[in-house]
N, C-alpha and C. Protein backbone atom coordinates (compact mmCIF):
# COMPACT_ATOMS: atom_id res chain seq x y z
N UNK A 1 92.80 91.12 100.70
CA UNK A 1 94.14 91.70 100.46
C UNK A 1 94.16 92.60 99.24
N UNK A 2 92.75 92.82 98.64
CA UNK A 2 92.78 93.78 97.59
C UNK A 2 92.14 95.14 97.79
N UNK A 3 92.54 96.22 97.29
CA UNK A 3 92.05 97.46 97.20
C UNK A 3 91.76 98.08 95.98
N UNK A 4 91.21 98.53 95.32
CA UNK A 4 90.70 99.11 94.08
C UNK A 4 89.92 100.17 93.93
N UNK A 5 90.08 101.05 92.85
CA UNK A 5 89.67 102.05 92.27
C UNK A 5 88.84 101.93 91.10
N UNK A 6 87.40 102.53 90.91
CA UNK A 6 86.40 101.97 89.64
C UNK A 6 85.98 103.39 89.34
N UNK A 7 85.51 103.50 88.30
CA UNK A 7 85.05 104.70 87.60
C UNK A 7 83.78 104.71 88.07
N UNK A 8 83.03 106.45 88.49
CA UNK A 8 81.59 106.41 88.80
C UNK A 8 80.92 106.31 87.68
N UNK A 9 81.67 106.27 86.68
CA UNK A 9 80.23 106.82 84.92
C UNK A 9 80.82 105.56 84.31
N UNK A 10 79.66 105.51 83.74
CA UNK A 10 80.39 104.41 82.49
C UNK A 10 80.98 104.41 81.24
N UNK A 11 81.26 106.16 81.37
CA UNK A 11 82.45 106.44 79.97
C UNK A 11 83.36 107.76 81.08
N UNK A 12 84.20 107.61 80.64
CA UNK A 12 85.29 108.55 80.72
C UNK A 12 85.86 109.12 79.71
N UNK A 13 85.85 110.54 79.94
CA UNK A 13 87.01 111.13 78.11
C UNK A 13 87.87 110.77 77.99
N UNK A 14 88.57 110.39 79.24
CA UNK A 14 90.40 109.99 79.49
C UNK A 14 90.49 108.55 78.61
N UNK A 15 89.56 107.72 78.63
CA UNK A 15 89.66 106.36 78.06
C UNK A 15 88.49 106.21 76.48
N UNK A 16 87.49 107.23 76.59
CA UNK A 16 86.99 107.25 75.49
C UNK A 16 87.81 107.12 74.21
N UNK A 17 86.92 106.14 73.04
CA UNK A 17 85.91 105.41 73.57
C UNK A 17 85.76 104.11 73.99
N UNK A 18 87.02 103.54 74.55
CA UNK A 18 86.53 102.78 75.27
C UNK A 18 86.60 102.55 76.61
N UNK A 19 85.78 101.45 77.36
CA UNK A 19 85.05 101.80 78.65
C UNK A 19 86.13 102.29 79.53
N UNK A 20 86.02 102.56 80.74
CA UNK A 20 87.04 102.98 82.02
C UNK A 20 87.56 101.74 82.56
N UNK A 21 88.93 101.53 82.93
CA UNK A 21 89.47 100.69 83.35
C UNK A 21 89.24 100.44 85.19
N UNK A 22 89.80 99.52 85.81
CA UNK A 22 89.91 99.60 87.17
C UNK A 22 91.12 99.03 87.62
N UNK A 23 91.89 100.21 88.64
CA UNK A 23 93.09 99.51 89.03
C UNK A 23 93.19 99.43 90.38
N UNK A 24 93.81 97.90 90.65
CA UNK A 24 93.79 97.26 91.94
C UNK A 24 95.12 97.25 92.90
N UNK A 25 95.14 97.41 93.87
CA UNK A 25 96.20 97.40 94.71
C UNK A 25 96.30 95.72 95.57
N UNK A 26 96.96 94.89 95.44
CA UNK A 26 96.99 93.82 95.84
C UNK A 26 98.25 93.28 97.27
N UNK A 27 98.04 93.45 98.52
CA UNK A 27 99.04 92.87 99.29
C UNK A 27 99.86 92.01 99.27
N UNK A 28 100.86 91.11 98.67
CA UNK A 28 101.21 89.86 98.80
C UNK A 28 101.75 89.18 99.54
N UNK A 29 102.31 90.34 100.02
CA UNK A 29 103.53 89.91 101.36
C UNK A 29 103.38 90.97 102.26
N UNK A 30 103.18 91.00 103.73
CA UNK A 30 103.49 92.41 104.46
C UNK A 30 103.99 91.80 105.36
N UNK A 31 104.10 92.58 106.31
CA UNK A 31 105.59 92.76 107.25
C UNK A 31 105.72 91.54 108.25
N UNK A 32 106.41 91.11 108.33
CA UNK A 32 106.58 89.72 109.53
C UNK A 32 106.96 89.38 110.89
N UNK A 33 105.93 89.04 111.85
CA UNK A 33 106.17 89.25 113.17
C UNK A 33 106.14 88.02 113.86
N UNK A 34 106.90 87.71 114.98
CA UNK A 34 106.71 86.84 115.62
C UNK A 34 106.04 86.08 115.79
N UNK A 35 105.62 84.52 115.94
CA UNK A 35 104.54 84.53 115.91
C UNK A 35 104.87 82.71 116.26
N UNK A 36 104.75 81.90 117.53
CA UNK A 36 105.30 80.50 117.75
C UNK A 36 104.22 79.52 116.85
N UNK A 37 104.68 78.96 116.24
CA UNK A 37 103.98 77.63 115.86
C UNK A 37 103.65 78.28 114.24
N UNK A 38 103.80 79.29 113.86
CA UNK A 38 103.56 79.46 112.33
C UNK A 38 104.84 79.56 111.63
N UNK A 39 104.64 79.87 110.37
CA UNK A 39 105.56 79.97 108.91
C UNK A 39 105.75 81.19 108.27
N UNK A 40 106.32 81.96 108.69
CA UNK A 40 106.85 83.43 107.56
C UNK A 40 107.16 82.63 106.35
N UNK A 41 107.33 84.07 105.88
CA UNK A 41 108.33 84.41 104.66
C UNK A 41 108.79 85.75 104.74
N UNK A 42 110.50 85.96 104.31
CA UNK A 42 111.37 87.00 104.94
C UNK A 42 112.38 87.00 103.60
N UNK A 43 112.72 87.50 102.78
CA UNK A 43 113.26 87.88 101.69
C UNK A 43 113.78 86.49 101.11
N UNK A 44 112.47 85.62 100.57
CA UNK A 44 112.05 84.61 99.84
C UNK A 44 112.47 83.48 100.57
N UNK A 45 112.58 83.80 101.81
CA UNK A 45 113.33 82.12 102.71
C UNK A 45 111.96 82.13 103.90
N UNK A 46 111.77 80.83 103.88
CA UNK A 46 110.44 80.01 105.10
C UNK A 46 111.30 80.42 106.29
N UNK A 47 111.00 81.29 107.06
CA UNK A 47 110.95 81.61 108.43
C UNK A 47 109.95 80.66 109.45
N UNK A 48 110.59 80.11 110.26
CA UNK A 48 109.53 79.10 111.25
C UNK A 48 109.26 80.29 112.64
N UNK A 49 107.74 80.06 113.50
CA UNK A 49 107.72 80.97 114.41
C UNK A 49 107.84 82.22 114.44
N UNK A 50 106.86 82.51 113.31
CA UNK A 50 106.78 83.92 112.58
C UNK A 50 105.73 83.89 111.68
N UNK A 51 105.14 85.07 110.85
CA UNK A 51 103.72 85.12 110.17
C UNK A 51 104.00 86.28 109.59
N UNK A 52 103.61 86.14 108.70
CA UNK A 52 103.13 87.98 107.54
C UNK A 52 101.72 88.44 108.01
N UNK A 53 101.71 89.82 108.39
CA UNK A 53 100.62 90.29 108.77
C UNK A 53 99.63 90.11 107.06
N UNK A 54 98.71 90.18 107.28
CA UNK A 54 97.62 90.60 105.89
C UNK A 54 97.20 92.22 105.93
N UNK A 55 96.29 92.71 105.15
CA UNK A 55 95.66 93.55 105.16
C UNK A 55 94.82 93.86 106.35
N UNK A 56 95.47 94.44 107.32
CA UNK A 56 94.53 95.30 108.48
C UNK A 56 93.63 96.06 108.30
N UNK A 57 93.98 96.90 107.01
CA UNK A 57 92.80 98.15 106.84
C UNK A 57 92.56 98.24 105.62
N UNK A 58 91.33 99.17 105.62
CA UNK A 58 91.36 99.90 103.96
C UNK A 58 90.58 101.00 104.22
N UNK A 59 91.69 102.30 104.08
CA UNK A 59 90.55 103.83 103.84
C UNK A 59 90.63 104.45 102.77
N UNK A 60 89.71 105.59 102.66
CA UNK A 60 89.66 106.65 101.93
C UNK A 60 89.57 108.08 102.27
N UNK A 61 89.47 108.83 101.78
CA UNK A 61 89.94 110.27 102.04
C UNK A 61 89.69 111.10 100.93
N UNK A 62 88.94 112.09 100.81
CA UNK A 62 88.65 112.54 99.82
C UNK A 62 88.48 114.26 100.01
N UNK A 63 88.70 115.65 98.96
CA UNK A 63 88.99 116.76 99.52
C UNK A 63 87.68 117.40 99.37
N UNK A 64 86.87 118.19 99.88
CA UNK A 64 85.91 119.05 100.21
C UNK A 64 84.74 118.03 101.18
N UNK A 65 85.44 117.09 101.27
CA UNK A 65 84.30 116.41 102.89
C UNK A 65 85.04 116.65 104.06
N UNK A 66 84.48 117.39 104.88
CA UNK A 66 84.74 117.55 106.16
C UNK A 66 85.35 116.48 107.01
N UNK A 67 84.09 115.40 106.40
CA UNK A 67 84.55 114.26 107.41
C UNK A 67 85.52 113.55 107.05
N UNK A 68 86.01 113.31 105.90
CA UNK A 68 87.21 112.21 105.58
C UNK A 68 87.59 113.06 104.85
N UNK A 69 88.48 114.36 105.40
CA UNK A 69 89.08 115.50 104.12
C UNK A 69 90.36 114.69 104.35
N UNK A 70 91.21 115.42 103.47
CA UNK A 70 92.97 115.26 102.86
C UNK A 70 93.45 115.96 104.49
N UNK A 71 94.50 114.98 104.90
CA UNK A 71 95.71 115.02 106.17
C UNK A 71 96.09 116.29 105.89
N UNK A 72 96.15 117.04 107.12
CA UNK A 72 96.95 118.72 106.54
C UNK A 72 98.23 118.46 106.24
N UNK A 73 98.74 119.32 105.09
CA UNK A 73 99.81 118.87 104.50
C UNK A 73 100.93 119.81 105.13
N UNK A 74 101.88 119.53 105.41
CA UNK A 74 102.93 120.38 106.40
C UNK A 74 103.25 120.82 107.60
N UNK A 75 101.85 119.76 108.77
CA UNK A 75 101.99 119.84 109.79
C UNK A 75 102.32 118.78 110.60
N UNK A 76 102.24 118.83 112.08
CA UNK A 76 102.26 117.24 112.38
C UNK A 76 100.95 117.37 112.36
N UNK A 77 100.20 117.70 112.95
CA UNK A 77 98.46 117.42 113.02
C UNK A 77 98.05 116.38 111.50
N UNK A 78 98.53 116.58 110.14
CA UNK A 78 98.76 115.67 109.06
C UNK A 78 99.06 114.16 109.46
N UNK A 79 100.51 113.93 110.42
CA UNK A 79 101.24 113.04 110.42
C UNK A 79 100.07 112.14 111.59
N UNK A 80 99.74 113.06 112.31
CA UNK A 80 98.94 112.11 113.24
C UNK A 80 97.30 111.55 112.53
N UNK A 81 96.95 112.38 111.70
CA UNK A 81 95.83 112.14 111.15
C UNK A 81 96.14 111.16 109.77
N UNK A 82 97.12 110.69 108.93
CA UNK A 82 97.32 109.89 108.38
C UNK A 82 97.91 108.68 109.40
N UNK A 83 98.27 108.67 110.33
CA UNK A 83 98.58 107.43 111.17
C UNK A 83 96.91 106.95 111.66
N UNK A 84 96.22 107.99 111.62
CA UNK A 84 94.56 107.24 112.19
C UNK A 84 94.48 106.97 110.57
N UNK A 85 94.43 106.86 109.74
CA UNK A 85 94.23 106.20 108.78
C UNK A 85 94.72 105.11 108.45
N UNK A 86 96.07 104.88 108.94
CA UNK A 86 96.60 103.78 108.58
C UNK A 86 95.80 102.51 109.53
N UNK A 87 95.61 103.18 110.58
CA UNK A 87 94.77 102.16 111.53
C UNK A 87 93.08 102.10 111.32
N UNK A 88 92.94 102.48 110.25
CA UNK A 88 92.02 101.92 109.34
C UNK A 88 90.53 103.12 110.40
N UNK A 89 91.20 103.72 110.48
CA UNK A 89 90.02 105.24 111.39
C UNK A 89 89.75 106.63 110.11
N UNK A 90 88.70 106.98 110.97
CA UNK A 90 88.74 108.36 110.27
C UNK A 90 90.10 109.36 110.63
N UNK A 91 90.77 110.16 109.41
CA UNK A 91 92.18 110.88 109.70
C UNK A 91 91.74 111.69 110.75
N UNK A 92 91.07 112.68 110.53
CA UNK A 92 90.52 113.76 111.21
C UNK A 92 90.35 113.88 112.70
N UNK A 93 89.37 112.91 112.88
CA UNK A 93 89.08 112.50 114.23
C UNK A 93 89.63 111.26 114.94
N UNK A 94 89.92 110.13 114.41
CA UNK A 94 90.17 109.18 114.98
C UNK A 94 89.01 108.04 115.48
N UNK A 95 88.19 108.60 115.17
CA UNK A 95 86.82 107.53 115.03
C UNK A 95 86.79 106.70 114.02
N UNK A 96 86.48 105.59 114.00
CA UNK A 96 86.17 104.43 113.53
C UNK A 96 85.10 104.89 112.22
N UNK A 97 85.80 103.81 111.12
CA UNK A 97 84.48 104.06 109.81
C UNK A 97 83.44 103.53 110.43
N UNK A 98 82.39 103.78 110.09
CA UNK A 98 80.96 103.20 110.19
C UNK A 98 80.35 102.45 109.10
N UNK A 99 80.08 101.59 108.97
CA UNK A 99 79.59 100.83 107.87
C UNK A 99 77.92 101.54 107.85
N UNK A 100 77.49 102.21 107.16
CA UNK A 100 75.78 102.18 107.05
C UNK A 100 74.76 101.53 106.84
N UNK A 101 75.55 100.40 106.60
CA UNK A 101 74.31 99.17 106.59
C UNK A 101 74.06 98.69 107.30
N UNK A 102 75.15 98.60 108.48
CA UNK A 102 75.60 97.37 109.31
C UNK A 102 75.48 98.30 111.12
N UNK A 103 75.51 99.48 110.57
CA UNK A 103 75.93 100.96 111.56
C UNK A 103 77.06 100.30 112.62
N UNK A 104 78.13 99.14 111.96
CA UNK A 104 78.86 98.80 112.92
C UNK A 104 80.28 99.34 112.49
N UNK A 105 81.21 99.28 113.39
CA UNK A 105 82.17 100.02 112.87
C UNK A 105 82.98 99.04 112.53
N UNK A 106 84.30 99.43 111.55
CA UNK A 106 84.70 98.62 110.87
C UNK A 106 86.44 99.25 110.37
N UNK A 107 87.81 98.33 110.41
CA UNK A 107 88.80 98.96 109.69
C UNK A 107 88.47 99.02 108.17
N UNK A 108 87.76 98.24 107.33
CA UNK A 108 87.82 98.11 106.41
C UNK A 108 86.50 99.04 105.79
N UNK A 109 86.93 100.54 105.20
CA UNK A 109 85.96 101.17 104.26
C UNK A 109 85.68 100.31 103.77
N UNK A 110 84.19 100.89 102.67
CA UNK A 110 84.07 100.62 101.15
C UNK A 110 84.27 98.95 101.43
N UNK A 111 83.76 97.79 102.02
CA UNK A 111 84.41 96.45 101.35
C UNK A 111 83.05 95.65 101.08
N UNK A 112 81.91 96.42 100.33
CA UNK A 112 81.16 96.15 99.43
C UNK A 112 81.38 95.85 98.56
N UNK A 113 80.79 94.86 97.39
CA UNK A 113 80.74 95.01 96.25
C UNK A 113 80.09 95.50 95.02
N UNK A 114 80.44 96.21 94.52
CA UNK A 114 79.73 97.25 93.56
C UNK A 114 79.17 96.65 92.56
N UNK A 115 79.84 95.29 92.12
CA UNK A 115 79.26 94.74 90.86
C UNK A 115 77.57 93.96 91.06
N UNK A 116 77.28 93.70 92.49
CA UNK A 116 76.22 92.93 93.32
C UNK A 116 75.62 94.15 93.93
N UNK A 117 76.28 95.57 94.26
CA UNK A 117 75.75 96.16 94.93
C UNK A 117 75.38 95.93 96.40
N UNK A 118 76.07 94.58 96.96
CA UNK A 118 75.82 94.42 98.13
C UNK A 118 76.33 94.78 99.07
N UNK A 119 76.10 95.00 100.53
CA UNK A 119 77.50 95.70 101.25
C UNK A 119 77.58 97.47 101.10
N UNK A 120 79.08 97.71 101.76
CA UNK A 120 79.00 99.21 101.84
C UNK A 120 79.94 99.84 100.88
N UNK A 121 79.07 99.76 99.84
CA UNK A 121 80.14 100.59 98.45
C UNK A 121 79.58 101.92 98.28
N UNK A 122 80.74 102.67 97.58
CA UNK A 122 81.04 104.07 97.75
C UNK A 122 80.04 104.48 96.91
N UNK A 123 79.52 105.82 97.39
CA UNK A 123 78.48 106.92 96.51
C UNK A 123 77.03 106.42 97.52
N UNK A 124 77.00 105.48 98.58
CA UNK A 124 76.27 105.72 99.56
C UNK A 124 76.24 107.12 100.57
N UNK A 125 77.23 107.41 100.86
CA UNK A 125 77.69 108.66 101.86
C UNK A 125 77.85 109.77 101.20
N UNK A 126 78.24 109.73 100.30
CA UNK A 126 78.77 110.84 99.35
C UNK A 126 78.89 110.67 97.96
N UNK A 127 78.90 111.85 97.49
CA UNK A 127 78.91 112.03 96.01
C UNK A 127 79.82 111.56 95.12
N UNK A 128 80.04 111.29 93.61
CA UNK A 128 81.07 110.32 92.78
C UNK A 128 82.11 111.86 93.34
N UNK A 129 83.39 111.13 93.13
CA UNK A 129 84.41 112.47 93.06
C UNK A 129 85.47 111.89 93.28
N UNK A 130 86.54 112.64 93.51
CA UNK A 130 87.70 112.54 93.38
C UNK A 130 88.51 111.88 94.80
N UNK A 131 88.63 110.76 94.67
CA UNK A 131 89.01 109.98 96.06
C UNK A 131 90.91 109.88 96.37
N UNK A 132 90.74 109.82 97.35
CA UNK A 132 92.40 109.04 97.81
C UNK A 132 92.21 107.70 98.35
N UNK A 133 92.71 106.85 98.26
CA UNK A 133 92.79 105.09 99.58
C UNK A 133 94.05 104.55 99.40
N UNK A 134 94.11 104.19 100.59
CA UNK A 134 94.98 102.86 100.79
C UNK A 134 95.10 102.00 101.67
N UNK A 135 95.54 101.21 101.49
CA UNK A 135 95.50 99.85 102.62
C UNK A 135 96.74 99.55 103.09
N UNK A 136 96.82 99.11 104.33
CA UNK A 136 97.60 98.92 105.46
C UNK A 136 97.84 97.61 105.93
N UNK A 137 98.95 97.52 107.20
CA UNK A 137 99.15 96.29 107.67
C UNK A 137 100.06 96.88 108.98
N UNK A 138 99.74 96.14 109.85
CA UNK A 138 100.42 96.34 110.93
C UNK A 138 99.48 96.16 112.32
N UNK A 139 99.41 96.96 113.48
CA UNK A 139 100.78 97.01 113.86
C UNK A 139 102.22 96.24 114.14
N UNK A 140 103.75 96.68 113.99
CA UNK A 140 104.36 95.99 114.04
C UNK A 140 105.25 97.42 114.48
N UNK A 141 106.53 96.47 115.25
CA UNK A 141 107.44 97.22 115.95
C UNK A 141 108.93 97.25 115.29
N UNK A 142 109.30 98.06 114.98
CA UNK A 142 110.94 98.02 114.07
C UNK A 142 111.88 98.67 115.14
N UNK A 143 113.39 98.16 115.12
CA UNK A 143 114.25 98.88 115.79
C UNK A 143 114.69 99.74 114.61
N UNK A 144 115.86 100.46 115.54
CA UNK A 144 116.48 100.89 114.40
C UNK A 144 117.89 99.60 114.05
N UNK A 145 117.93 99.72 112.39
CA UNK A 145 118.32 98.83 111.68
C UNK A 145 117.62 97.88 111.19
N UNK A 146 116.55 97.67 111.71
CA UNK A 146 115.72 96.56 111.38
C UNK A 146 115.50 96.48 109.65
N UNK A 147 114.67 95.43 109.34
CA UNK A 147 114.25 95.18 108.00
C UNK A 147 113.04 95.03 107.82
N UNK A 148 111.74 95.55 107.17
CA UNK A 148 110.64 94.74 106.45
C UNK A 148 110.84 94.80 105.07
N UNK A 149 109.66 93.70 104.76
CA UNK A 149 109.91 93.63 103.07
C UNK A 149 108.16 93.50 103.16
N UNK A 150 107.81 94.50 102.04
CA UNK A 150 106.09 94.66 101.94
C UNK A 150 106.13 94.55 100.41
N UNK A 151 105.54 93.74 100.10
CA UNK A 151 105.09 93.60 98.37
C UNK A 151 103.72 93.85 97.69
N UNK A 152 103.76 94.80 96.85
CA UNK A 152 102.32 94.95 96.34
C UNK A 152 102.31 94.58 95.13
N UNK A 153 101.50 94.05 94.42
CA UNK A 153 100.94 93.98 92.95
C UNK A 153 100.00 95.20 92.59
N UNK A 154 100.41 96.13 91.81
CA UNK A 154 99.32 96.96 90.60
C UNK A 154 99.03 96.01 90.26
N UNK A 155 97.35 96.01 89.96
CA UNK A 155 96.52 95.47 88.77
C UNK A 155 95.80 96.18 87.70
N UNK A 156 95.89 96.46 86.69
CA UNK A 156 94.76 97.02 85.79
C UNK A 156 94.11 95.61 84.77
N UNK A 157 92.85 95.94 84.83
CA UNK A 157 91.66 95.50 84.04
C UNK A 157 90.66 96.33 83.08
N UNK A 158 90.82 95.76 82.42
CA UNK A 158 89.25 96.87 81.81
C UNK A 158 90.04 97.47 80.57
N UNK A 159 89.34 98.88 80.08
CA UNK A 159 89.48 99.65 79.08
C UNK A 159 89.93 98.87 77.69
N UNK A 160 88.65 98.06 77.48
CA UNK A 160 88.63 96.81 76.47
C UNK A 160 87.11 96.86 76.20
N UNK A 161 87.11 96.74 74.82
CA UNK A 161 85.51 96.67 74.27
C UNK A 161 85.01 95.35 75.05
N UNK A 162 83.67 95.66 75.27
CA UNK A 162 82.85 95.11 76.02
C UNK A 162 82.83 94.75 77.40
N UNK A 163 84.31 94.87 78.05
CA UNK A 163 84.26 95.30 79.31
C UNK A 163 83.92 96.83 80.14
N UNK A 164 82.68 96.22 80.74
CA UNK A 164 82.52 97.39 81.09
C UNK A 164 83.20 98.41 82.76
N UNK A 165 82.91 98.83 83.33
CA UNK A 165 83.78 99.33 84.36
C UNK A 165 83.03 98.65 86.03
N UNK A 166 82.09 97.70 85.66
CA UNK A 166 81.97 97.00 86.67
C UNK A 166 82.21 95.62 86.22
N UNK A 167 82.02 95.43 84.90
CA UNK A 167 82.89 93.98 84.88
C UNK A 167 84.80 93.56 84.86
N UNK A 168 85.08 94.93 84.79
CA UNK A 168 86.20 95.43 85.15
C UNK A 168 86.64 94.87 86.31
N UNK A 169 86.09 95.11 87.47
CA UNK A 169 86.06 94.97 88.88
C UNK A 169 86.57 93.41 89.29
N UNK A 170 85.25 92.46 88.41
CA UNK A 170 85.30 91.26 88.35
C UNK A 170 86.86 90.89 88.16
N UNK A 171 87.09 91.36 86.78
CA UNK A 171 88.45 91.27 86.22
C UNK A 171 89.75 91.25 87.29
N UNK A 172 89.89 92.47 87.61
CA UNK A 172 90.90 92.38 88.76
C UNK A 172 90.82 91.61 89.81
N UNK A 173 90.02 91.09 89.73
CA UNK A 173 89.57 90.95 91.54
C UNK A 173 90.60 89.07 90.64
N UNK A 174 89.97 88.75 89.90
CA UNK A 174 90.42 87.28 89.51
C UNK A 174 91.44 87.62 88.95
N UNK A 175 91.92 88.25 88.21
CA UNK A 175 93.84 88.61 88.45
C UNK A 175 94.31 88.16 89.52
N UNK A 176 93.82 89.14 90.78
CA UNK A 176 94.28 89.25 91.73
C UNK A 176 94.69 87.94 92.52
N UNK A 177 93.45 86.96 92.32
CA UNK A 177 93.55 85.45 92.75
C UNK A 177 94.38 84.67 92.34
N UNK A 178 94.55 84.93 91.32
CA UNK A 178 95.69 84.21 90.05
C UNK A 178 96.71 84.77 90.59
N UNK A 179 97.13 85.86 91.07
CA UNK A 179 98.73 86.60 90.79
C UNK A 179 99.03 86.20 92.69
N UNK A 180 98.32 85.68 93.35
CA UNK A 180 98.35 85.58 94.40
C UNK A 180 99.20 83.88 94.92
N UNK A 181 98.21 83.52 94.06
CA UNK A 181 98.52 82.14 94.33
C UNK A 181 99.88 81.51 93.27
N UNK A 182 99.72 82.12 92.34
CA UNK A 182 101.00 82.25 91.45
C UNK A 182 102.87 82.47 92.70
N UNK A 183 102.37 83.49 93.00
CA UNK A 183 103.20 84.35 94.17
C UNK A 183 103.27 83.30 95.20
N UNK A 184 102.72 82.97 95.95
CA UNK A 184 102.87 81.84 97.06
C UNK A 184 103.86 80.70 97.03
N UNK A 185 103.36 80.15 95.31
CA UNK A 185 103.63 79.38 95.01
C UNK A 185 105.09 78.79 94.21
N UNK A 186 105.45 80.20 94.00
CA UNK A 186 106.63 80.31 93.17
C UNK A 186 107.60 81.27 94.01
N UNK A 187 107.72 82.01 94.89
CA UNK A 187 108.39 82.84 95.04
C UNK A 187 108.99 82.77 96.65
N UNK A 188 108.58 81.46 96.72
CA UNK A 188 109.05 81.04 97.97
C UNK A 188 109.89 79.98 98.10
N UNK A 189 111.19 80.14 98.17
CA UNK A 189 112.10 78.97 98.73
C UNK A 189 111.52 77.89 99.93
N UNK A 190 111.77 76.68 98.97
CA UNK A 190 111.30 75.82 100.08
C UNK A 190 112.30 75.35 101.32
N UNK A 191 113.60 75.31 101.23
CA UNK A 191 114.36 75.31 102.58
C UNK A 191 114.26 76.44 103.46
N UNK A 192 114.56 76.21 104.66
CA UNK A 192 114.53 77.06 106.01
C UNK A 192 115.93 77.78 106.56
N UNK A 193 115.97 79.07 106.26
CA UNK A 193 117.14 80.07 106.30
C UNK A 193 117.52 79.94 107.93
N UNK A 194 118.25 79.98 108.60
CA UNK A 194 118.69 79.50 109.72
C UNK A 194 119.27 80.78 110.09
N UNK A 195 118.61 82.16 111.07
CA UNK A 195 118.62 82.88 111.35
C UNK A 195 119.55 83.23 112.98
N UNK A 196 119.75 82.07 112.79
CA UNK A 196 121.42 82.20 114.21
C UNK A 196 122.68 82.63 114.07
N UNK A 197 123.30 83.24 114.66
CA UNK A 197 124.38 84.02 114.37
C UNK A 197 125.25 83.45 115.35
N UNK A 198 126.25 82.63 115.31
CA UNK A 198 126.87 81.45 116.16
C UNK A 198 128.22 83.26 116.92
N UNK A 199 128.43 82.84 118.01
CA UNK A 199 129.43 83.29 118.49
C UNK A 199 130.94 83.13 117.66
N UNK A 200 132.16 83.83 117.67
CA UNK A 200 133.39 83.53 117.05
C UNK A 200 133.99 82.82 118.10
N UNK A 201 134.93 81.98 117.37
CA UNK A 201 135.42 80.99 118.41
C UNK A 201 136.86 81.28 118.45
N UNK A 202 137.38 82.13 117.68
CA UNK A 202 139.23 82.65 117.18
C UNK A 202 138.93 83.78 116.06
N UNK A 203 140.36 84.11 115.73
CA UNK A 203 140.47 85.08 114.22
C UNK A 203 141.76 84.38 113.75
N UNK A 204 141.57 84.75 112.79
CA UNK A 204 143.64 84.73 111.92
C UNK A 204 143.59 86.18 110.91
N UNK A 205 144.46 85.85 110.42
CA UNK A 205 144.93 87.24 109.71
C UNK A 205 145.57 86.21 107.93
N UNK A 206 145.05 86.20 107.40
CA UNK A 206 145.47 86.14 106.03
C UNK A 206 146.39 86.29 104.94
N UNK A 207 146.75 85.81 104.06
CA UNK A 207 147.04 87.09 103.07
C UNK A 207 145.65 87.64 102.13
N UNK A 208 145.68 88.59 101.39
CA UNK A 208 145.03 88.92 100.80
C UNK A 208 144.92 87.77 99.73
C-alpha cells in the first residue's frame, strides 16, 4: 500500500548538505465495494458486506522515453492513456509493465527494493531522471451522487545526518507500518452504522 520516491545520487544541492530525503505515498483507506461476508469502513463507521479495495497498481511515467512518456496533455488520447495507467499498464500503449527479472508482467512497476537491490527497481530500464508515479485502486463503479472516501498519508524520511537516501527508504517504509496500524486502529468506530432508509409512515406540519 506504499509508493515512494528516492534520490538517484547520494547528495542533492536542493538538500545539501545534508543527505536527500524520501517521500512516500501511503493508501489507508480506498474506495469500498460490495463484498458478502466482509467488513468495510465508510466515513469512520464498520460497514458489514463490504471491503476497501487496497492498492491495485503502481506506475511511472517519465518525459523523453518513448515508452512510458507523459499522457498528451489536452487531448482525450491523454485521458485514455492515463486511465491505462491507472490500471497499472503502460499509458501509451496499454500493454502491461514487464518486470525484467521475472519477464512476467505485472500491475505493480518498480516493487523492488532498492535498499537489498532485489527485485525490479528503477535505473534497470532507464536512466536516473526525472519521474512521475502513482498508485491506484479500483476498479469500482459510482452512480451519479454516489460517495467514495480515499485516504492517503504523505510520508517524508531522511534529510538527517547520517541518514542516508537508502536508509531513508527503510525509514518510510516503517513510518508507513506504524501510521497504518495506528489508522486501523484508532480511526475506526467500533459500532455498525445501519445503512437502511425505513419508508415514511405519515407527515405533520409543526410550528417552527
Amino acid at each position: 500500500s506504499l509508493g515512494y520516491c528516492y534520490n538517484a545520487r547520494d547528495t542533492d544541492a536542493t538538500y545539501a548538505p545534508l543527505p536527500p530525503p524520501v517521500v512516500g505515498f501511503a493508501l489507508l483507506r480506498g474506495p469500498i465495494l460490495g463484498s458478502p461476508g466482509d467488513t468495510g469502513v465508510f466515513n469512520g463507521y464498520a460497514l458489514p458486506d463490504h471491503k476497501n479495495l487496497g492498492m491495485t497498481a503502481f506506475y511511472y511515467f517519465t518525459r523523453g522515453d518513448s515508452s512510458v512518456t507523459d499522457p498528451t496533455q489536452g487531448l482525450y488520447e491523454g485521458t485514455l492513456q492515463f486511465y491505462n495507467f491507472f490500471r497499472g499498464k503502460v499509458g501509451l500503449t496499454g500493454e502491461p509493465f514487464i518486470d525484467p527479472n521475472t519477464t512476467q508482467p505485472t500491475p505493480f512497476a518498480l516493487a523492488g527494493d532498492p535498499v537489498t537491490g532485489q527485485g525490479w527497481v528503477d535505473g534497470q530500464l532507464m536512466a536516473q531522471g526525472d519521474r512521475r508515479l502513482g498508485l491506484s485502486s479500483g476498479p469500482f463503479t459510482m452512480a451519479p451522487g454516489d460517495s467514495q472516501e480515499v485516504i492517503v498519508a504523505e510520508i517524508l524520511g531522511g534529510a538527517t545526518p547520517g541518514v542516508d537516501r537508502l536508509s531513508a527508504i527503510s525509514l518510510v517504509k516503517s513510518y508507513a507500518a506504524d501510521i497504518n496500524e495506528f489508522f486501523d486502529t484508532t480511526f475506526v468506530l467500533t459500532d455498525v452504522r445501519d445503512e437502511t432508509v425505513g419508508m415514511p409512515s405519515g407527515f405533520s406540519l409543526s410550528q417552527n
